[in-house]
Protein backbone atom coordinates (compact mmCIF):
# COMPACT_ATOMS: atom_id res chain seq x y z
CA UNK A 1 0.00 0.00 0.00
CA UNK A 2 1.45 3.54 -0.75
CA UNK A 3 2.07 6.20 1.93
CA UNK A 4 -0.35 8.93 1.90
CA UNK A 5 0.99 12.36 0.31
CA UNK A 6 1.37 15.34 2.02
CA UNK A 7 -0.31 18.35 0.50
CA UNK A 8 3.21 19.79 -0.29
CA UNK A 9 4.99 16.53 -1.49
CA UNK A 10 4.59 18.09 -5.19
CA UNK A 11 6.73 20.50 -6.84
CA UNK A 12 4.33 22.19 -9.09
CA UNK A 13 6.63 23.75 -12.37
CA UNK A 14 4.57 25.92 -14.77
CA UNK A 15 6.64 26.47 -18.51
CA UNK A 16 6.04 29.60 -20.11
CA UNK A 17 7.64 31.58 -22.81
CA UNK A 18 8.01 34.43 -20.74
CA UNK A 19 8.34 33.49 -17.08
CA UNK A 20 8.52 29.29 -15.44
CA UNK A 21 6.65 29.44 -12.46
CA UNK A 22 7.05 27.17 -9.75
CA UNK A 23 5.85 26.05 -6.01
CA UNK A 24 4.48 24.06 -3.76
CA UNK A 25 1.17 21.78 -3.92
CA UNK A 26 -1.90 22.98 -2.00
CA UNK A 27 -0.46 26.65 -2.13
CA UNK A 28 -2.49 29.68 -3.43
CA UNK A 29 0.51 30.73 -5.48
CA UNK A 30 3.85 30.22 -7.03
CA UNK A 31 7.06 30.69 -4.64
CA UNK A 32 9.40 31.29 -7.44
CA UNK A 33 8.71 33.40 -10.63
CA UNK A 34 11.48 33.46 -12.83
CA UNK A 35 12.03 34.66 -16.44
CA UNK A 36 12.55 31.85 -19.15
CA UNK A 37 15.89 32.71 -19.62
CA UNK A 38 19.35 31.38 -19.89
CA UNK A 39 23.06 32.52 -20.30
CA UNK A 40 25.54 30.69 -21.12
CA UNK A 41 29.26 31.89 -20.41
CA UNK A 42 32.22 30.17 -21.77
CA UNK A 43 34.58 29.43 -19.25
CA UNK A 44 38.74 30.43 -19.81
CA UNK A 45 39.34 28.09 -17.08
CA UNK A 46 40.86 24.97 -18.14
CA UNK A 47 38.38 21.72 -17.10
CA UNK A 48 35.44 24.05 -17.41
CA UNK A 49 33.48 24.81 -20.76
CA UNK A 50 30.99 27.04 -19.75
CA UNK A 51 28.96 28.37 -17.03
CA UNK A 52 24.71 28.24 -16.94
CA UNK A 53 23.02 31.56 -15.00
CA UNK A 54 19.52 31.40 -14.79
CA UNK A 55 16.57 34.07 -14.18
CA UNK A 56 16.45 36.23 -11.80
CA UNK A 57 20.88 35.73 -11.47
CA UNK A 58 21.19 37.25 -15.17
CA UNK A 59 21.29 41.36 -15.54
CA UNK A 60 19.00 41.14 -18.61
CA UNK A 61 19.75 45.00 -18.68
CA UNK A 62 22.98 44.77 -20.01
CA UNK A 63 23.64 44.64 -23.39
CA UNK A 64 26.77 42.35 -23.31
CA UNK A 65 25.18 38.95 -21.48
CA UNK A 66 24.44 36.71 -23.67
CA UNK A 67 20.60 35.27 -23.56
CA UNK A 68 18.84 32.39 -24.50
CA UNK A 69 15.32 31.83 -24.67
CA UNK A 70 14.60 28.00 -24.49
CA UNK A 71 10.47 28.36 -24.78
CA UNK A 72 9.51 30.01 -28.14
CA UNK A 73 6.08 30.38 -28.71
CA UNK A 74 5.13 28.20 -26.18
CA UNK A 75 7.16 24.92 -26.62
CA UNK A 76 10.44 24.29 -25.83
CA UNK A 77 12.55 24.74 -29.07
CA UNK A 78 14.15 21.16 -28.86
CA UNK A 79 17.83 21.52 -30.06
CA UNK A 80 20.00 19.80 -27.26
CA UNK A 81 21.04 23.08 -26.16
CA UNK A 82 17.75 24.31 -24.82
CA UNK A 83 17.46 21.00 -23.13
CA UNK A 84 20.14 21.79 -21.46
CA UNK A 85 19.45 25.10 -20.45
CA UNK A 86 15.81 23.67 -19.28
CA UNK A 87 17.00 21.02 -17.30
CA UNK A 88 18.86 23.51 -15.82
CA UNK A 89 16.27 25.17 -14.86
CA UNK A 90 14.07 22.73 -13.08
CA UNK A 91 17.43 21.35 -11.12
CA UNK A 92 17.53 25.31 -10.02
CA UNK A 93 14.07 25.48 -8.93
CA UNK A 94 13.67 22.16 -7.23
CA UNK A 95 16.89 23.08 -5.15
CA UNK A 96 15.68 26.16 -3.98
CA UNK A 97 12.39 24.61 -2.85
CA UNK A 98 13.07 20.91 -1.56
CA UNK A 99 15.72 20.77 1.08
CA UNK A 100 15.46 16.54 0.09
CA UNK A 101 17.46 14.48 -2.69
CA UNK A 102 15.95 14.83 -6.01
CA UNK A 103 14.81 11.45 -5.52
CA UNK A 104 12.24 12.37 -3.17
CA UNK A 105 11.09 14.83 -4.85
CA UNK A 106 7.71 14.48 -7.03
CA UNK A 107 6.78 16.45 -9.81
CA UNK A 108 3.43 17.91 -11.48
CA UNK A 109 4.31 19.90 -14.80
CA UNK A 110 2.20 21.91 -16.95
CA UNK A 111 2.48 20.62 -20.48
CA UNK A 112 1.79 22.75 -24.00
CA UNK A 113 -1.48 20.85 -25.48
CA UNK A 114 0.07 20.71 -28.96
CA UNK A 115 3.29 19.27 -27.24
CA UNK A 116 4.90 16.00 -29.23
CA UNK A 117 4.39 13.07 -27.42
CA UNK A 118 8.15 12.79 -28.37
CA UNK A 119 8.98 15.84 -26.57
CA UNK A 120 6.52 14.59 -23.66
CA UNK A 121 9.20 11.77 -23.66
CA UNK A 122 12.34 13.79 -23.38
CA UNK A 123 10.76 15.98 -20.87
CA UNK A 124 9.77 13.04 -18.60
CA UNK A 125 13.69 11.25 -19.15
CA UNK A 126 14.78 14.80 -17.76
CA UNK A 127 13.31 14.47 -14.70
CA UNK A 128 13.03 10.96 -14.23
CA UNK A 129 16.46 10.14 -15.72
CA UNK A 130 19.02 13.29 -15.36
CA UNK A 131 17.22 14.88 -11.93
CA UNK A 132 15.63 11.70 -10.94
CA UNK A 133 12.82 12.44 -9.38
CA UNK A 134 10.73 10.03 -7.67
CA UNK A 135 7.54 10.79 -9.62
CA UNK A 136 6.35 12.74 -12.54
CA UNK A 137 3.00 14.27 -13.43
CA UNK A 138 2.22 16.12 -17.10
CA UNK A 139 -0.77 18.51 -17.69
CA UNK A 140 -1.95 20.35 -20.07
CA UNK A 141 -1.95 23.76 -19.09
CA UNK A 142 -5.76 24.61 -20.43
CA UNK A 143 -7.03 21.84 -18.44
CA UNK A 144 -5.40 23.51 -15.30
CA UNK A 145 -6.77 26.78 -15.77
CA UNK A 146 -10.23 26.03 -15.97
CA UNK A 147 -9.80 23.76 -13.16
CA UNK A 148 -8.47 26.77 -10.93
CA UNK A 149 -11.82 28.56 -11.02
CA UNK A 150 -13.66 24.94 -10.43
CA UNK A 151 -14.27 24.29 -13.89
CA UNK A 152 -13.92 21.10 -16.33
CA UNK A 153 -16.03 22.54 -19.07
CA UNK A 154 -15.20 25.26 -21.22
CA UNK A 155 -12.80 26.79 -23.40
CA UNK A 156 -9.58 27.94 -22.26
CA UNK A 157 -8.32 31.35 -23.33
CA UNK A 158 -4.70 31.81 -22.81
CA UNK A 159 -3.06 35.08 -23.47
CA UNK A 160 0.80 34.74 -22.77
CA UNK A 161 4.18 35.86 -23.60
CA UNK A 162 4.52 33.79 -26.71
CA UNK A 163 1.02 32.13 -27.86
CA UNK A 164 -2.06 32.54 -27.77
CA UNK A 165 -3.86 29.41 -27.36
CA UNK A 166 -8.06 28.93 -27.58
CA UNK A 167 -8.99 25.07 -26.21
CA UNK A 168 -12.35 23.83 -25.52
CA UNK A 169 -12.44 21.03 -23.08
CA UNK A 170 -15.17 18.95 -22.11
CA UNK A 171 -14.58 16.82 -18.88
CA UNK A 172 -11.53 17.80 -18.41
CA UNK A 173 -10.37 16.43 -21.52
CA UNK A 174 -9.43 18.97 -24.95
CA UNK A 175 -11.37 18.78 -27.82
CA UNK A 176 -8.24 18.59 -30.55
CA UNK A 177 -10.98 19.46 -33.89
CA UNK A 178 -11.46 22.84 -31.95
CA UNK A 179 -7.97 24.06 -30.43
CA UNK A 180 -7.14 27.17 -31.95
CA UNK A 181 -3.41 28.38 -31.17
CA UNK A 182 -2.59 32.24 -32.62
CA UNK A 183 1.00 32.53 -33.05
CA UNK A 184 0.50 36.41 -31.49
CA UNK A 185 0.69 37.36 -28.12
CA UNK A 186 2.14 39.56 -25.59
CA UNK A 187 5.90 39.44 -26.72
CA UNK A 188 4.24 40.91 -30.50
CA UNK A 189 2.81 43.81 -28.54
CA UNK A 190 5.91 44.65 -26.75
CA UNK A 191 7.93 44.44 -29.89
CA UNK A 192 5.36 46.61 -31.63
CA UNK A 193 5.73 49.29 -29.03
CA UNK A 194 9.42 49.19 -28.98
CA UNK A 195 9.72 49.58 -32.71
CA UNK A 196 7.23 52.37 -32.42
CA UNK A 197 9.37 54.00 -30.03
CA UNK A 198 12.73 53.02 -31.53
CA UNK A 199 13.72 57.04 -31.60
CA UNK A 200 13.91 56.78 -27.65
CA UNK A 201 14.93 53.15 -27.04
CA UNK A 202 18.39 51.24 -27.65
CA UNK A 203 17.79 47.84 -28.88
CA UNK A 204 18.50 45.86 -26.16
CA UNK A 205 16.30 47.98 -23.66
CA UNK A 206 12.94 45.55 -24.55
CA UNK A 207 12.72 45.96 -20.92
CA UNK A 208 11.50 48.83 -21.00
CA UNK A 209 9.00 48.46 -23.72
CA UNK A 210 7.40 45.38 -21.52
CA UNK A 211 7.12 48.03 -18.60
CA UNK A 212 5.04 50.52 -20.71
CA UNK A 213 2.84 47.47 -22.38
CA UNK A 214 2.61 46.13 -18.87
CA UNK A 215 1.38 49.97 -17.50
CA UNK A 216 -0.07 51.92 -19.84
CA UNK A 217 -1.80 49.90 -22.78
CA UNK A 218 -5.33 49.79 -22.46
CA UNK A 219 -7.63 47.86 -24.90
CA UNK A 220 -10.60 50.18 -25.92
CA UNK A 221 -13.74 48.36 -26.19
CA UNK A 222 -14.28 49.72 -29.61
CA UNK A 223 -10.67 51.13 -31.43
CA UNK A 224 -11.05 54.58 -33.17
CA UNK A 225 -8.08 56.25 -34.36
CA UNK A 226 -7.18 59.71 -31.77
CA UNK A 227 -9.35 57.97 -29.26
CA UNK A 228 -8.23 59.33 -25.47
CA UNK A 229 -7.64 56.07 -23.68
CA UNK A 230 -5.26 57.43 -20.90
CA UNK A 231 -5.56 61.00 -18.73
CA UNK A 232 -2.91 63.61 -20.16
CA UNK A 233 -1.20 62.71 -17.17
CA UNK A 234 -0.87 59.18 -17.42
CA UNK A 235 0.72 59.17 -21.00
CA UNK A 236 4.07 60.12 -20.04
CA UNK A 237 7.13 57.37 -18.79
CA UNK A 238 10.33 58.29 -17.61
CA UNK A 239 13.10 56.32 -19.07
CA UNK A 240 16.31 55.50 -17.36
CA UNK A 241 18.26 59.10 -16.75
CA UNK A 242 15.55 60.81 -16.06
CA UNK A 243 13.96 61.44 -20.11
CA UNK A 244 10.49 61.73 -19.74
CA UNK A 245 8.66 60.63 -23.20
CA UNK A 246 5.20 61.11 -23.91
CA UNK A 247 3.88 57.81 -25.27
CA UNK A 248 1.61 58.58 -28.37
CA UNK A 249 -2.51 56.98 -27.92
CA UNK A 250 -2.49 55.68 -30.90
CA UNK A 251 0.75 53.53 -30.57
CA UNK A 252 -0.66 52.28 -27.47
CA UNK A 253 -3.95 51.26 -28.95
CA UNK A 254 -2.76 49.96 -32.26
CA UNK A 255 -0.74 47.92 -29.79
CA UNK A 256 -3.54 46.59 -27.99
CA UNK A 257 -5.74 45.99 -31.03
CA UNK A 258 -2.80 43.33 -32.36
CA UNK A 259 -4.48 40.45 -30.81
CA UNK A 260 -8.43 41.79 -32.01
CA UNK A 261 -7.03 42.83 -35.32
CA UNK A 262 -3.21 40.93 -36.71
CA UNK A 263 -3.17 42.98 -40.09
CA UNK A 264 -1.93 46.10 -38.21
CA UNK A 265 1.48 43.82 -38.01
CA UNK A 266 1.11 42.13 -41.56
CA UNK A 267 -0.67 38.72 -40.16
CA UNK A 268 -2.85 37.44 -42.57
CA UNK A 269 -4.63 35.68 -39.89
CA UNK A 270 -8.20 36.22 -38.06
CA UNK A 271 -8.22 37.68 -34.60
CA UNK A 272 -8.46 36.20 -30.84
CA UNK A 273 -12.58 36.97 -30.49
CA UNK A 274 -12.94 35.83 -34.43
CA UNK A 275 -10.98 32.59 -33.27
CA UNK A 276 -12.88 32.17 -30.09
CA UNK A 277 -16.56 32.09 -31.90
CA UNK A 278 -15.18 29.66 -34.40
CA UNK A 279 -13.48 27.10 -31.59
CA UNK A 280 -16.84 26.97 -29.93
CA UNK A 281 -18.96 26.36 -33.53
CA UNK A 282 -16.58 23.83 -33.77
CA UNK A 283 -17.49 22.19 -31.12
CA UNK A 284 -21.19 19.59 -31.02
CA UNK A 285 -24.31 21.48 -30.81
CA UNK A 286 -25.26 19.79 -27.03
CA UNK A 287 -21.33 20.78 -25.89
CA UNK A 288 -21.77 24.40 -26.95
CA UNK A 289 -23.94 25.66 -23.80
CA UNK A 290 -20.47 25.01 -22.08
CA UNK A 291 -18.14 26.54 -23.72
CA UNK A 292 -19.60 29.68 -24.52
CA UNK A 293 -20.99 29.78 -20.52
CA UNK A 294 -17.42 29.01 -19.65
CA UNK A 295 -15.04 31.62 -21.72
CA UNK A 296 -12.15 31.21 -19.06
CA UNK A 297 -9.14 33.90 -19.27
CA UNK A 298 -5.94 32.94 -18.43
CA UNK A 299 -1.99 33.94 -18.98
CA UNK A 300 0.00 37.34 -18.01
CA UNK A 301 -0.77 39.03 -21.41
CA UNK A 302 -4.82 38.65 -20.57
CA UNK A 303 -4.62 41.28 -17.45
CA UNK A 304 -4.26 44.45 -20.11
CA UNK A 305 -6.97 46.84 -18.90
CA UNK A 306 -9.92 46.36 -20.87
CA UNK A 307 -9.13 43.12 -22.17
CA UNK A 308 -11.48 41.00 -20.56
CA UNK A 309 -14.36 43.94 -21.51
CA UNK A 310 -13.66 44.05 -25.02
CA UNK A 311 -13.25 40.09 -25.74
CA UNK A 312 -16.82 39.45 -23.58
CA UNK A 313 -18.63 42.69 -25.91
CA UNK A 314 -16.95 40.83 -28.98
CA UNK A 315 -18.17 37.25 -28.09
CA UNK A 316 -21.70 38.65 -27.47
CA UNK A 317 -21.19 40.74 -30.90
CA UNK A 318 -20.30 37.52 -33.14
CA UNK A 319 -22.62 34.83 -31.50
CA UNK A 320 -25.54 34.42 -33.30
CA UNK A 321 -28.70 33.24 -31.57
CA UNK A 322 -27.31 32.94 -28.44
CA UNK A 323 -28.76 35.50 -25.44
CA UNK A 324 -26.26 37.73 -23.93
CA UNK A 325 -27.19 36.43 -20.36
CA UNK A 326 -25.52 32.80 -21.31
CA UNK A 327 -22.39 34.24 -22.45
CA UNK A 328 -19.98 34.03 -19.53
CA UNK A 329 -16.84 35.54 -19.81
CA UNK A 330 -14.32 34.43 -16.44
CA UNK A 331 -11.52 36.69 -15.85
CA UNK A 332 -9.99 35.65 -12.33
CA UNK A 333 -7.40 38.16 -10.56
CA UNK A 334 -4.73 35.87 -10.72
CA UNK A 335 -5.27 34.58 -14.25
CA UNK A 336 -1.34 34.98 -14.87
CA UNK A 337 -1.00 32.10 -12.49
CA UNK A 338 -4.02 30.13 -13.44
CA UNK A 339 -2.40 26.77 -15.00
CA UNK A 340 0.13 27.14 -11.65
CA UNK A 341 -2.96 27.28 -9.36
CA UNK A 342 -4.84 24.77 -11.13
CA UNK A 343 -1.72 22.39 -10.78
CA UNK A 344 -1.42 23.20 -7.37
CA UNK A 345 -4.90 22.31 -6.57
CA UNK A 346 -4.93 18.91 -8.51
CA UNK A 347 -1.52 17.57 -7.37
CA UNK A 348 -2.84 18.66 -4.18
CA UNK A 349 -5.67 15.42 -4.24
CA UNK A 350 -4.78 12.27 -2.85
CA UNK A 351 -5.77 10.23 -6.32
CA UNK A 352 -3.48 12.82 -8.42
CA UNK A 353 0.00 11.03 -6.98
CA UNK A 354 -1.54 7.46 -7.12
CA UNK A 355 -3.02 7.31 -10.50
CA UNK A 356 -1.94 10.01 -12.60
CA UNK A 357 1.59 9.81 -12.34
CA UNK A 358 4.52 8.02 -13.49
CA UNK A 359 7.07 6.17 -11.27
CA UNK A 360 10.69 6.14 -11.58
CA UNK A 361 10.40 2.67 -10.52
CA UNK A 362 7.84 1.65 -13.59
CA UNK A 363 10.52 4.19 -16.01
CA UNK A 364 13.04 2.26 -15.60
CA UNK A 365 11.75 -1.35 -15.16
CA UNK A 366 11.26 -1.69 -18.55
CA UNK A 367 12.68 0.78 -21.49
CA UNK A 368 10.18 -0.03 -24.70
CA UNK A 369 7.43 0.62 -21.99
CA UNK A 370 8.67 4.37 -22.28
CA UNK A 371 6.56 5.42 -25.11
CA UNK A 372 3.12 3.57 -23.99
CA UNK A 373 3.92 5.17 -20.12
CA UNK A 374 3.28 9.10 -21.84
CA UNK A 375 0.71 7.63 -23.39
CA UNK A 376 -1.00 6.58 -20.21
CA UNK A 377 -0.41 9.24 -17.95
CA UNK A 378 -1.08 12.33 -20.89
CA UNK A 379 -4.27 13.80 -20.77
């Protein structure tokens, strides 16, 4: 019979593009937060080739330190180099949380839903083979975030750093014919802003552009060009050395309009709400109740002001025959964290650690049971 797990016996590791967050089972939040970032010095010491820094121990503000960004657009990039730098990573975090031997240690970690089962396989031989941990659990991120407001029915709406993913779920389970993933998201609008502002920014301060996307873009519920969005007050940031810039309206709502509206940046693509409406016609007529009763935000790039306004008026805008009042639009205040929280809370269940995840032991009893073991315990 196995020993009953304590609420905190899981390391709960959310992968993002733009930050990994990571904590402790049964805990409202993350403990760490740390950018998705590597750099990798060579070493002039003999015996030594190079030197990994991760997060928050690299000074992303200066120019010379070389970065590397394993995560692009959601998915780790899979040369043998961001490998590296990820298993880095997790070693880092589980280190700094678990005072035990990695092979104590068990593991719930959020997984991209369009993920390879292939790279579902080299992410489980990380942990189970180079960290060896004692257990490993992989979920889909979507299915996390509805299940952090209570939910397994809906469609999951994650606005992040790299993607933008739209998944309907049903039972906890994703509907593949209806997943929608937007290769647009917060990074774009921060890049769009920094070019905009190129007069007044060096290259390598993108730092600063994230700042003002993070502060002062707000999405209009309706864009018209020379609308006021922010006081006169409000439109002005400082920039290191004391320059004061006034940020131009339009920049910042042409910014925010990127995700409504991609041909402002050349995509020849539809936009988030357009993708939404078509995800849930997608879906069976008796399933749709749910998803469009269930519209669940999640992911750092979703807490813009006015976001959550304009993609609920949009919904109810393109939805034909469907009454306002069953439209539900769920925009919880920690959304950035939802997959995290929703991790927490499952791994957090007795029957999560006994039947939904896989054992060193059962890794490594048998080696062509690898493939069929992902297969088992993916959802």
């Amino acid at each position: 019979m196995e020993a009953e797990l304590d609420t905190k016996d899981f390391i709960v590791i959310d992968n993002g593009t733009g930050y990994i967050k990571a904590g402790y089972s049964g805990e409202d939040a993350p403990k760490i937060v740390l950018p998705t970032v590597m750099s990798v010095v060579e070493s002039q010491e003999q015996g030594k080739s190079k030197t990994m820094y991760s997060g928050a121990d690299i000074d992303l503000k200066n120019p010379e330190t070389p970065l590397f960004y394993p995560i692009d657009r959601g998915e780790i990039k899979n040369t043998e180099q961001d490998w590296e730098c990820m298993s880095f990573i997790w070693e880092h975090i589980i280190k700094n949380l678990m005072q035990e031997e990695l092979n104590s240690v068990n593991v719930l970690i959020t997984d991209s839903i369009l993920n390879t089962r292939e790279n579902r396989q080299r992410m489980a031989q990380v942990f189970l083979e180079t960290l060896g941990v004692n257990s490993l659990g992989i979920m889909p991120a979507p299915v996390l975030s509805l299940f952090s407001i209570g939910k397994t029915r809906g469609i999951a709406v994650d606005v992040g750093c790299g993607l933008t993913s739209i998944v309907p779920i049903f039972e906890g389970f994703a509907l593949p014919h209806a997943i929608h993933k937007i290769p647009l998201a917060g990074n774009d609008i921060t890049s769009f802003i920094h070019q905009k502002l190129s007069a007044h920014l060096k290259p390598t301060q993108i730092f600063l552009s994230r700042n003002i996307t993070e502060d002062m873009v707000v999405v209009p519920l309706q864009y018209r060009k020379g609308q006021e969005l922010l006081s006169e007050d409000k439109r002005f940031y400082e920039l290191p050395g004391g320059k004061i810039i006034n940020v131009d309206q339009d920049i910042l709502a042409n910014a925010a309009e990127i995700l409504f509206k991609p041909s402002i940046i050349g995509q020849d693509i539809k936009g988030i709400t357009d993708q939404i409406v078509e995800s849930i016609m997608k879906c069976d007529n008796d399933l749709k109740p749910d998803m469009y009763g269930n519209v669940v935000l999640s992911g750092g790039s979703s807490m813009m002001k006015g976001f959550y306004e304009r993609v609920e008026k949009d919904i109810k805008n393109r939805l034909e025959g469907v009454s306002n009042n069953d439209i539900k639009v769920y925009a919880d205040s920690f959304r950035q964290h939802a997959a995290w929280i929703g991790g927490s809370m499952l791994a957090s269940l007795s029957t999560f650690g006994q039947f939904m995840t896989i054992k060193k032991e059962e890794w490594e009893n048998d080696p062509n049971m690898k493939p069929s073991l992902i297969h088992k315990y993916s959802f």
